[in-house]
C-alpha atoms as a PDB file:
ATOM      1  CA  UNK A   1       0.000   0.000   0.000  1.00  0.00           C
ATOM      2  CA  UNK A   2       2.622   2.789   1.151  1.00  0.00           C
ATOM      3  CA  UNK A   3       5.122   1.358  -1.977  1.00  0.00           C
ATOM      4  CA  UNK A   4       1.984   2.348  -4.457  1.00  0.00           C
ATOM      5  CA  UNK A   5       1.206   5.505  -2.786  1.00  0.00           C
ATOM      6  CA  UNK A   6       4.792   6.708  -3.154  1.00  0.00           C
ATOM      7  CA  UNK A   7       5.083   5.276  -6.626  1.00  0.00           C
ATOM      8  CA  UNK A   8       1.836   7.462  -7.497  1.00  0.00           C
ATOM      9  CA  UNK A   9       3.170   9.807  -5.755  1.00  0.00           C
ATOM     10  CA  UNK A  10       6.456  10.330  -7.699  1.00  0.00           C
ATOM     11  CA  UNK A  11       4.734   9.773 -10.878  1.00  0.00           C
ATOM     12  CA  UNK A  12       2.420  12.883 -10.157  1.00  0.00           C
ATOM     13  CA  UNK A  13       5.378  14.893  -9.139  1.00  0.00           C
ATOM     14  CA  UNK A  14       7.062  13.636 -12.371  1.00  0.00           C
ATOM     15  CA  UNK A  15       3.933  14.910 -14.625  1.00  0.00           C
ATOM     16  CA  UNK A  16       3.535  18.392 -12.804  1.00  0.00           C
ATOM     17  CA  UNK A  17       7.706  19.158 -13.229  1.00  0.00           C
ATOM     18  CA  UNK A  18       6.720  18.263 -17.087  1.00  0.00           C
ATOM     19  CA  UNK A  19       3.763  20.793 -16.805  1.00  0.00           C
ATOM     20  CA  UNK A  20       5.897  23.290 -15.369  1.00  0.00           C
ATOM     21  CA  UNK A  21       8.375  23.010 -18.268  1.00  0.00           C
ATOM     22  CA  UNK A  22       5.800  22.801 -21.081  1.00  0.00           C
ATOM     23  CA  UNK A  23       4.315  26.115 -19.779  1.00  0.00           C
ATOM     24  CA  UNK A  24       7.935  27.840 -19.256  1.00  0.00           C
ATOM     25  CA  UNK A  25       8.434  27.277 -23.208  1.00  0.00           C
ATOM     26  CA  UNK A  26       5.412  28.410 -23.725  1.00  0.00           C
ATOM     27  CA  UNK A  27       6.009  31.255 -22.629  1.00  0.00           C
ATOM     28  CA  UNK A  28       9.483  31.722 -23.496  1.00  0.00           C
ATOM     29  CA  UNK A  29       8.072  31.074 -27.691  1.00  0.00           C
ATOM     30  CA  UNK A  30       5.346  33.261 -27.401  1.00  0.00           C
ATOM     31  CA  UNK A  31       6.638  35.816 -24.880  1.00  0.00           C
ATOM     32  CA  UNK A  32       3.789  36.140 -22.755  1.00  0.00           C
ATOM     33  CA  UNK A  33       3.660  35.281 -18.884  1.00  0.00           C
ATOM     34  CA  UNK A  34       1.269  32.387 -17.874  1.00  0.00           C
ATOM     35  CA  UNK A  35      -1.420  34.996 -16.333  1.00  0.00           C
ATOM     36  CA  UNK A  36      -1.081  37.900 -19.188  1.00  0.00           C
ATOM     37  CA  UNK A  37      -1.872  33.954 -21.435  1.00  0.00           C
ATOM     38  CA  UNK A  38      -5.017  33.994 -19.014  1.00  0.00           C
ATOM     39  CA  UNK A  39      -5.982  37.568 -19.377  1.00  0.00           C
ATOM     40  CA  UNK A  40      -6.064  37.088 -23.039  1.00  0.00           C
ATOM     41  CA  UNK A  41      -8.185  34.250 -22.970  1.00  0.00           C
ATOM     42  CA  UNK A  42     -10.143  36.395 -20.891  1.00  0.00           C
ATOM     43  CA  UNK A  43     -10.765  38.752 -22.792  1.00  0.00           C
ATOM     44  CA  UNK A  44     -11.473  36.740 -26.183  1.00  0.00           C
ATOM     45  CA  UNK A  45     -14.901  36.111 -24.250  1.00  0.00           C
ATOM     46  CA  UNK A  46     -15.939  39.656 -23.742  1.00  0.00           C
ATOM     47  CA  UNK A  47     -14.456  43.091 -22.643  1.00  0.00           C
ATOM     48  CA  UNK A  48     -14.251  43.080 -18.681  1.00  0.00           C
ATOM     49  CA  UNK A  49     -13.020  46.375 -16.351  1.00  0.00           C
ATOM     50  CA  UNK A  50      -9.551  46.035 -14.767  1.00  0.00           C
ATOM     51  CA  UNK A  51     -11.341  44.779 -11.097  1.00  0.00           C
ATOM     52  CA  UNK A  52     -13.266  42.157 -12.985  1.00  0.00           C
ATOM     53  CA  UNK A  53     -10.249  40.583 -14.790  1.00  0.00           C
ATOM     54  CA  UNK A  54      -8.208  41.185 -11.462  1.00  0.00           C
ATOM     55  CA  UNK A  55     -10.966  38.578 -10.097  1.00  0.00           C
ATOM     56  CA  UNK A  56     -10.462  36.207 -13.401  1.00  0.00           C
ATOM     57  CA  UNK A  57      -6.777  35.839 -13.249  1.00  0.00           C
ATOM     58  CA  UNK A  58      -5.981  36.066  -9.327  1.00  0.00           C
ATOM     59  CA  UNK A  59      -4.543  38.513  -8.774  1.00  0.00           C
ATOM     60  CA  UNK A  60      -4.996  42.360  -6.615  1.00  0.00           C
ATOM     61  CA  UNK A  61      -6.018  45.323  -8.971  1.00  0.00           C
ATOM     62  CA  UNK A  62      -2.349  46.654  -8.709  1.00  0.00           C
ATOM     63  CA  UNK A  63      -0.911  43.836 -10.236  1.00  0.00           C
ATOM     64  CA  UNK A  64      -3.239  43.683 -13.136  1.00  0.00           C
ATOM     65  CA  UNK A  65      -2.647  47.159 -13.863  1.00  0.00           C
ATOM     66  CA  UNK A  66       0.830  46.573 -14.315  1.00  0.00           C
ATOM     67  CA  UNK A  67       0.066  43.390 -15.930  1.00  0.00           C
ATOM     68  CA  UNK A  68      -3.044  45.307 -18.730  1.00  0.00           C
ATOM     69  CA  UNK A  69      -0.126  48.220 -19.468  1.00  0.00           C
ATOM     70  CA  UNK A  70       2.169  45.911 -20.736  1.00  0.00           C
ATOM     71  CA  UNK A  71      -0.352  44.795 -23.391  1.00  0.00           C
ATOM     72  CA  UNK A  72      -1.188  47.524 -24.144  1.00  0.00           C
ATOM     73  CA  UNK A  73       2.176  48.888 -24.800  1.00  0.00           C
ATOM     74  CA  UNK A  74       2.951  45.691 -27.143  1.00  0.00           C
ATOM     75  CA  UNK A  75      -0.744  46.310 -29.114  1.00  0.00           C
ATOM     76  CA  UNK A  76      -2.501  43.105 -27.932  1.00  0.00           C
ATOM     77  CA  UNK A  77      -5.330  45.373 -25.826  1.00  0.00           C
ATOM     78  CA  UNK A  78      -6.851  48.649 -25.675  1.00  0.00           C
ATOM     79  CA  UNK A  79      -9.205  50.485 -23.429  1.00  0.00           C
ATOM     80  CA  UNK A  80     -12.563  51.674 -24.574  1.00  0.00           C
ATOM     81  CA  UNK A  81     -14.970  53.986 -22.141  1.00  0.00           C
ATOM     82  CA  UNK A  82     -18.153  51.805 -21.038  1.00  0.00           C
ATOM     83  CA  UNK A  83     -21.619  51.819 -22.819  1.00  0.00           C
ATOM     84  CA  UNK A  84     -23.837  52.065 -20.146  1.00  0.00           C
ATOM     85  CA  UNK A  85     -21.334  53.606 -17.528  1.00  0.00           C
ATOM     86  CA  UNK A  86     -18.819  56.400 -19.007  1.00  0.00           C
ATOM     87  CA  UNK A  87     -17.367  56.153 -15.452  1.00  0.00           C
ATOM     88  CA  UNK A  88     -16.427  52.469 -16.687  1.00  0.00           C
ATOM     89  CA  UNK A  89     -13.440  51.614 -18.543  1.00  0.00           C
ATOM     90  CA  UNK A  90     -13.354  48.200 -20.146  1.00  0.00           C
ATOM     91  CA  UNK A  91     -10.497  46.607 -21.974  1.00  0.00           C
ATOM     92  CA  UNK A  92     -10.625  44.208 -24.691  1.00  0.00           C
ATOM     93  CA  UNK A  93      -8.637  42.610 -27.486  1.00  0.00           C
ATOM     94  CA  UNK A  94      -6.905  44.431 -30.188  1.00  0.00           C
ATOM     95  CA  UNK A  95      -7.201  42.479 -33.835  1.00  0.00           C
ATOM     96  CA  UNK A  96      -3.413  41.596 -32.262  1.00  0.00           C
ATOM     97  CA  UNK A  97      -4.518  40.386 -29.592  1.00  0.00           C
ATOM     98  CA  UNK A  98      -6.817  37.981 -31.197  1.00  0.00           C
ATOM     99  CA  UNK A  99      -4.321  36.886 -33.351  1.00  0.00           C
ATOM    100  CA  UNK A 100      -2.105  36.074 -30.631  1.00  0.00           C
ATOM    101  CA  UNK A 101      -4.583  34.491 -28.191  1.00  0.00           C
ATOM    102  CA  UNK A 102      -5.887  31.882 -31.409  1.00  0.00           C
ATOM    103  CA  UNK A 103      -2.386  30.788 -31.967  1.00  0.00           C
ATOM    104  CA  UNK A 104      -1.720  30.433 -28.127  1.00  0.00           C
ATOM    105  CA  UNK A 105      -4.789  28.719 -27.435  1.00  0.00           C
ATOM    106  CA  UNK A 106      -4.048  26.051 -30.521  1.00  0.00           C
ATOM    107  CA  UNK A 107      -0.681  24.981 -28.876  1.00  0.00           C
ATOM    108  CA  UNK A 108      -2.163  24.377 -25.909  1.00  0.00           C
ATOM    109  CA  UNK A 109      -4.945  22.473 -26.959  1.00  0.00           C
ATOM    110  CA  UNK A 110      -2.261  20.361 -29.173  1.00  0.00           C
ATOM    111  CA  UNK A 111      -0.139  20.197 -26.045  1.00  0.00           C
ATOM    112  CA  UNK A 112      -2.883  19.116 -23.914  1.00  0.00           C
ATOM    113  CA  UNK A 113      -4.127  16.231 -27.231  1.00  0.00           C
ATOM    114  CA  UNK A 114      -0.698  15.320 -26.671  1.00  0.00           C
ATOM    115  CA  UNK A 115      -0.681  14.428 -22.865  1.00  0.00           C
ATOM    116  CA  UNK A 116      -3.883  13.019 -22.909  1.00  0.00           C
ATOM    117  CA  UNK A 117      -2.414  10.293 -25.507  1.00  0.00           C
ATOM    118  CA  UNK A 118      -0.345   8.924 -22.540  1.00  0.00           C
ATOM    119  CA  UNK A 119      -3.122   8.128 -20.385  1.00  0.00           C
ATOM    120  CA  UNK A 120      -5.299   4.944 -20.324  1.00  0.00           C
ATOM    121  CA  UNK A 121      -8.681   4.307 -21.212  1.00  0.00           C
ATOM    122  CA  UNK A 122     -10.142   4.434 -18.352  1.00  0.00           C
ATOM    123  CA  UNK A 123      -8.379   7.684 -17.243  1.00  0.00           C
ATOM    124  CA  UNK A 124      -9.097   9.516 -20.219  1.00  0.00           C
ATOM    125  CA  UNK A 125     -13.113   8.453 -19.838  1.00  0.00           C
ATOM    126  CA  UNK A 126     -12.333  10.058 -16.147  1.00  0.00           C
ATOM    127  CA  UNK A 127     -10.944  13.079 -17.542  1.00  0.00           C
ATOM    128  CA  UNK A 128     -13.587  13.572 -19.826  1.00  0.00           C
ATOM    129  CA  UNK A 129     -16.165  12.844 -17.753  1.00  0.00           C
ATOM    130  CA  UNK A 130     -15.011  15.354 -15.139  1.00  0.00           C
END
């Protein structure tokens, strides 16, 4: 019992330090930090205010600030004033932007084909089921 447990437990260790690398060159190829990856496939949904996709990603308002001005600098999102509230201001993708989130979002989904190949039958019915 303990000899499986640490068996499975190495093994999961082994899969999340192969996670952690995958995502590292993915961001290293596509120069884009795991969470600025999130905010853009954030905002390929809808436009959100800088609170709102604070909440999203995880992070304190500060943080996204920095995190929005840095796409914005590099032309992947812009600000627009808010419809219903002029007090609002909501950011959303540039045509950049999208660009760059629907070639992001394809690796990952071929990364992710890729690592489901590995598991059994019965885990990949799990994983699809959950």
């Amino acid at each position: 019992m303990k000899k499986d447990l640490a068996i499975e437990l190495i093994r999961s260790m082994q899969l999340v330090q192969r996670h952690v690398r995958q995502q590292l060159a993915l961001e290293k190829r596509h120069g884009f930090s795991m969470s600025q990856i999130r905010i853009l496939s954030v905002l390929s949904e809808q436009s959100y205010s800088l609170s709102d996709l604070a909440d999203f990603v995880g992070v304190d308002v500060t943080s996204m600030s920095r995190m929005i001005k840095v796409l914005e600098k590099r032309g992947f999102v812009s600000r627009r004033t808010g419809v219903k509230d002029r007090r609002r201001v909501d950011f959303e993708l540039t045509a950049k932007g999208i660009k760059a989130h629907l070639k992001v979002s394809e690796e990952v989904r071929e990364e992710l084909r890729q690592q489901l190949k590995i598991l059994s039958h019965s885990e990949a019915e799990q994983m699809e089921s959950s």
